[in-house]
C-alpha atoms as a PDB file:
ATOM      1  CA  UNK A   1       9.872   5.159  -4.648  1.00  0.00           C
ATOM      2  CA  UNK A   2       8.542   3.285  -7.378  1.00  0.00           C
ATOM      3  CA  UNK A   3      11.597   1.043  -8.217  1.00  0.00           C
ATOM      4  CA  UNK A   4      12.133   0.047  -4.831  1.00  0.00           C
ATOM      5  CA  UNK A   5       7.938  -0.462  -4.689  1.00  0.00           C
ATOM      6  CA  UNK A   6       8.574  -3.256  -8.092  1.00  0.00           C
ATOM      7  CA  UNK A   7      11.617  -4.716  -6.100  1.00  0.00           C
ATOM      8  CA  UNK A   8       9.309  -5.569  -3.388  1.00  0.00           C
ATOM      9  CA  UNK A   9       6.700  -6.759  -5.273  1.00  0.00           C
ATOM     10  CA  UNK A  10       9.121  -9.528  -6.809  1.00  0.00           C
ATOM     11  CA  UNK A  11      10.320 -10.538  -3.387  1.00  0.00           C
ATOM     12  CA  UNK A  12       6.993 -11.731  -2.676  1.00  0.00           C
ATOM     13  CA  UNK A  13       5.554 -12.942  -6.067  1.00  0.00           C
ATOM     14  CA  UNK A  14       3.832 -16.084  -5.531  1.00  0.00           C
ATOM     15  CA  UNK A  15       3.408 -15.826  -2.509  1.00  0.00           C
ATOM     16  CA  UNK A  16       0.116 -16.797  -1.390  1.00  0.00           C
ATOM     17  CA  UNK A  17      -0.398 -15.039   2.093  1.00  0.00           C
ATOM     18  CA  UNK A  18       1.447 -11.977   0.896  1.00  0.00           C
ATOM     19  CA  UNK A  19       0.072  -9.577  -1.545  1.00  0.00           C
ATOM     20  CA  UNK A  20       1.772  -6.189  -3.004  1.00  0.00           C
ATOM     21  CA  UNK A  21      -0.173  -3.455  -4.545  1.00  0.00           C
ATOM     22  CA  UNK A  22      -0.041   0.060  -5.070  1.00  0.00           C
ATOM     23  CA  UNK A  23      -2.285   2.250  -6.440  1.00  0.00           C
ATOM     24  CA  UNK A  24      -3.005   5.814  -7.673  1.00  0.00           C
ATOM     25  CA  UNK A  25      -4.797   8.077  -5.426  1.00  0.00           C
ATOM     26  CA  UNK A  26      -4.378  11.324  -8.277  1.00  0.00           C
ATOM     27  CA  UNK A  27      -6.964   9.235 -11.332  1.00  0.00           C
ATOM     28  CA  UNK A  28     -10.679   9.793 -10.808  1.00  0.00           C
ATOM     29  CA  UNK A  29     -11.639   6.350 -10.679  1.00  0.00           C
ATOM     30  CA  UNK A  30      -9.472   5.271  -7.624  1.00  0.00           C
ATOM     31  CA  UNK A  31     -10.366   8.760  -5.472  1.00  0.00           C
ATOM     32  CA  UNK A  32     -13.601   6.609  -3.384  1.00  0.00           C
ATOM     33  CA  UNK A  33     -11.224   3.760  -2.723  1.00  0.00           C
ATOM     34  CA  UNK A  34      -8.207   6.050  -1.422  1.00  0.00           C
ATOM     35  CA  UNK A  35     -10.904   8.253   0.785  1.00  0.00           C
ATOM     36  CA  UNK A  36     -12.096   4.610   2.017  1.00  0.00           C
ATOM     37  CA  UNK A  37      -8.845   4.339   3.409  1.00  0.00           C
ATOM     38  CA  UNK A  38      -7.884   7.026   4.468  1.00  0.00           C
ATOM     39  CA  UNK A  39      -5.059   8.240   2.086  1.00  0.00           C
ATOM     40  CA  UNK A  40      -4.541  11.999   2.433  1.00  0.00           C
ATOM     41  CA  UNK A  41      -0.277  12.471   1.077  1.00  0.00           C
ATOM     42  CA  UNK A  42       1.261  10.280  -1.088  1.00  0.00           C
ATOM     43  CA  UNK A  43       3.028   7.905  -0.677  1.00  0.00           C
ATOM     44  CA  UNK A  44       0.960   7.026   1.921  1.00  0.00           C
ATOM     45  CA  UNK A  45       1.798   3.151   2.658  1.00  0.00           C
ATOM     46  CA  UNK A  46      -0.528   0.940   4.633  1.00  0.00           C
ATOM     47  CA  UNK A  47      -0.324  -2.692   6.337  1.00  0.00           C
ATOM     48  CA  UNK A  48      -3.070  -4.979   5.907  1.00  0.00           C
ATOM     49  CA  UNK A  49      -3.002  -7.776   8.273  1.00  0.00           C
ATOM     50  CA  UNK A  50      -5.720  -9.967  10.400  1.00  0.00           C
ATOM     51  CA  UNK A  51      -5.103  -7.987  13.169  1.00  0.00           C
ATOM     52  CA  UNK A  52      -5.810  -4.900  11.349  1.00  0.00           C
ATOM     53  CA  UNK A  53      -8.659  -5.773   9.339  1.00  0.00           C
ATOM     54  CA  UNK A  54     -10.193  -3.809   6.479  1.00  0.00           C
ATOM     55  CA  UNK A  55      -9.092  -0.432   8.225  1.00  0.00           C
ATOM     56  CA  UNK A  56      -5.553  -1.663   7.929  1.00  0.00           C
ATOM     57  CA  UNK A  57      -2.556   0.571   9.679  1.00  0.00           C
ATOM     58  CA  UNK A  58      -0.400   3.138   8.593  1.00  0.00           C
ATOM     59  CA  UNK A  59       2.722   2.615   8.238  1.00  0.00           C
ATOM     60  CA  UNK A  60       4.961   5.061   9.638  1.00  0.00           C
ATOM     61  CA  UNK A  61       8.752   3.580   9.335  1.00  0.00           C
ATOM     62  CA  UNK A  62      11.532   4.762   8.032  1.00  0.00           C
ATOM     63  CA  UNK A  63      11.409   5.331   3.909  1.00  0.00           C
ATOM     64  CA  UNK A  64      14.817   4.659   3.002  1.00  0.00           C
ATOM     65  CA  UNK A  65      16.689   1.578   1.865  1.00  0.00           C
END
């Protein structure tokens, strides 16, 4: 998944209202943020909007390009 994760990330480079980000739920130091939110299989993808707020929404779409 990770190519097509660095593919989106350039589509929306510089954008200012859009931001990409991934991170990794296995290393120690990110385990408090990924319990924060809720991430329990990987890849777990989320959408982070207004709407949504800090809880943001799963998102549960198809996973293929």
């Amino acid at each position: 998944m990770a190519p097509a994760w660095d593919e989106l990330e350039e589509h929306y480079a510089g954008q200012k209202k859009v931001v990409v980000g991934d991170v990794d739920c296995t290393a120690d130091r990110n385990k408090k943020l990924c319990e924060t939110h809720g991430v329990q299989s990987y890849p777990t993808i989320k959408i982070y909007t207004p709407e949504t707020g800090e809880e943001g929404e799963a998102y549960d779409g198809a996973r293929s390009r």
